[in-house]
Protein backbone atom coordinates (compact mmCIF):
# COMPACT_ATOMS: atom_id res chain seq x y z
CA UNK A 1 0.00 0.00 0.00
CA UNK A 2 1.43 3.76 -1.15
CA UNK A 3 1.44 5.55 2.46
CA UNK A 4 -1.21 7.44 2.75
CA UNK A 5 -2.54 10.13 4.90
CA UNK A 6 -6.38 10.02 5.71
CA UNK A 7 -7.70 13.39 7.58
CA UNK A 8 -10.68 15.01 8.22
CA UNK A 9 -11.76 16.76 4.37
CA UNK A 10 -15.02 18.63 6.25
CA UNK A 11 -12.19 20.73 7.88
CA UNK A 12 -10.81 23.92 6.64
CA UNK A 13 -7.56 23.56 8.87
CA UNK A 14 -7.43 20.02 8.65
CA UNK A 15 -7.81 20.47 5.14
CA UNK A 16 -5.00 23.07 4.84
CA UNK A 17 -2.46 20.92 6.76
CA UNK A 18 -3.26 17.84 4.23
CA UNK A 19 -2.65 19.90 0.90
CA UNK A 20 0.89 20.83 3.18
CA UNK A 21 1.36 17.58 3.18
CA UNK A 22 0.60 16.71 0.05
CA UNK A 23 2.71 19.17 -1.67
CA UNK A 24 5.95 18.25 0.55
CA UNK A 25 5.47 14.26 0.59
CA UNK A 26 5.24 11.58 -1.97
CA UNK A 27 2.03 10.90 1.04
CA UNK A 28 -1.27 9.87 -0.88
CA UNK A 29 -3.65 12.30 0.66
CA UNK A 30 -6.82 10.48 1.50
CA UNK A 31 -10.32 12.28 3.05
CA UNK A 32 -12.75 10.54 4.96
CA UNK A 33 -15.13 10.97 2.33
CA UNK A 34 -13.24 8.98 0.25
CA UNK A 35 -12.44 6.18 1.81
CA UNK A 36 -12.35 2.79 0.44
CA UNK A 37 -13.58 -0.08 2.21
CA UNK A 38 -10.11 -1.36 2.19
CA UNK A 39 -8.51 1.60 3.59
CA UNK A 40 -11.01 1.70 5.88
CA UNK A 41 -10.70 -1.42 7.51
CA UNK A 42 -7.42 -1.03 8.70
CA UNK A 43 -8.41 2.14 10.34
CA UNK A 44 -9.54 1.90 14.46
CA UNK A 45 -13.24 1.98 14.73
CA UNK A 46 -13.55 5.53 16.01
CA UNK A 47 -11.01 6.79 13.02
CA UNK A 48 -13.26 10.05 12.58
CA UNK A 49 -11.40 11.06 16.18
CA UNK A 50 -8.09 12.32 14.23
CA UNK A 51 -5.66 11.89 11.27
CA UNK A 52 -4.19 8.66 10.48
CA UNK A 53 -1.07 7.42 8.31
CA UNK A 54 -1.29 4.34 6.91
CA UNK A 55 1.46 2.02 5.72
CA UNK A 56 1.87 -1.29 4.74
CA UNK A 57 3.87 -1.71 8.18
CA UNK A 58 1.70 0.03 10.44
CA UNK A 59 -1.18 2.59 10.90
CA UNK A 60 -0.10 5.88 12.53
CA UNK A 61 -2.97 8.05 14.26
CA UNK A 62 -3.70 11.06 16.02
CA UNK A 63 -0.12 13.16 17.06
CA UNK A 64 1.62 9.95 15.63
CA UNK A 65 0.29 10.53 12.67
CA UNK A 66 1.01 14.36 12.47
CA UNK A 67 4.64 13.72 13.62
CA UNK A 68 5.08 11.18 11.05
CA UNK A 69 3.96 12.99 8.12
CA UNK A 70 6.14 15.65 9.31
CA UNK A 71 9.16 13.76 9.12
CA UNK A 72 8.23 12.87 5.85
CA UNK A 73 8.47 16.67 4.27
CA UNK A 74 11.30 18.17 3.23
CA UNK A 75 11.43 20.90 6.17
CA UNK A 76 11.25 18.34 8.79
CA UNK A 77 12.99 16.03 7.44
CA UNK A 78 16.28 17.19 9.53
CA UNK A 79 14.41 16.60 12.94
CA UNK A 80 14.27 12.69 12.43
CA UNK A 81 17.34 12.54 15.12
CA UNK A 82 15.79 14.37 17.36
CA UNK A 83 12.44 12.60 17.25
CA UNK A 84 14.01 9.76 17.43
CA UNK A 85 16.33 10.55 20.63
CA UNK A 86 12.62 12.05 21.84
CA UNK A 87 10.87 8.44 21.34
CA UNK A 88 13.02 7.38 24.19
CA UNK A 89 11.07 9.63 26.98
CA UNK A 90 7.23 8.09 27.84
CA UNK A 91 6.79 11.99 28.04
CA UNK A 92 7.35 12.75 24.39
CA UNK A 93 4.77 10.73 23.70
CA UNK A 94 2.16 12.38 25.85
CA UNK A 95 2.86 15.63 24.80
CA UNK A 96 2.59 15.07 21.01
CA UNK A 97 -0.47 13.20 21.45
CA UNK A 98 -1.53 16.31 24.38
CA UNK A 99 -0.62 18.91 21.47
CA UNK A 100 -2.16 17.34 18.90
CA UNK A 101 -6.08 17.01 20.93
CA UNK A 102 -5.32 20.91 22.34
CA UNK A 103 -4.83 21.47 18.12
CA UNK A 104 -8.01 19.04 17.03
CA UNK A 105 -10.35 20.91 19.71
CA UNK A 106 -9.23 23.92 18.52
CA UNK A 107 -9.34 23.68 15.15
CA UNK A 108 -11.80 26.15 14.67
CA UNK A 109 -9.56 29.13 16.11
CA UNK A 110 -6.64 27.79 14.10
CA UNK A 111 -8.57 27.82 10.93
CA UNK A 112 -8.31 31.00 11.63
CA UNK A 113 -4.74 31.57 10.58
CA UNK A 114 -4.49 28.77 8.45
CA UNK A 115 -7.55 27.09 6.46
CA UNK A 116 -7.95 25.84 3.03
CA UNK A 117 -11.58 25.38 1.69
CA UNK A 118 -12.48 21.82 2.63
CA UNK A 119 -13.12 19.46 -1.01
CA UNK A 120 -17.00 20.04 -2.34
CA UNK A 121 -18.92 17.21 -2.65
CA UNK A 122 -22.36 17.69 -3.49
CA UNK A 123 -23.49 13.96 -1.77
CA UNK A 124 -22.18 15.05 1.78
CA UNK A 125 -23.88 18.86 1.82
């Protein structure tokens, strides 16, 4: 499976930080309105919760997910050392995944600053 990056396409920041993605990865950007039943299945059931990177090794979600697409771009790509040095503390882990659900309930006053209009599709509105 091509590595691909499954977010939230009714949201205008979530949105925003996908086409990011999209532009600085060789990710395949995926929406939850277009999901295939494969791709689906090896989501978790409440997938709709946050972003999720799939690969054929593993599926990435929430501030996993975000930190590993990151890594992927080519402005983050430099960090990899330090993430992985970070991965050694249980407390790196709480924070990204603390940061990520302060940015996800907040998306709102992010989209603020940075949205991108979410994908029209006439079936969902």
């Amino acid at each position: 499976m091509e590595p691909t990056f499954v977010y939230d396409d009714d949201c205008g920041f979530c949105t925003w930080w996908a086409a990011q993605f999209g532009r600085r990865t060789d990710l395949r950007i995926v929406g939850f309105a277009e999901l295939t039943p494969a791709l689906r299945d090896r989501l978790p059931d409440e997938y709709e919760e946050c972003a999720h990177l799939v690969t054929d090794e593993a599926v990435y979600s929430c501030g996993a997910a975000i930190e590993q697409a990151l890594l992927r771009t080519d402005i983050a790509s430099d960090a990899r050392p330090l993430v992985s040095f970070l991965r050694q503390f249980e407390e790196y882990e709480d924070l990204r995944e603390r940061a990520y659900r302060w940015a996800a309930d907040n998306r709102d006053t992010l989209g603020l600053v940075v949205s991108k209009t979410p994908p029209v599709d006439d079936e969902r509105r």
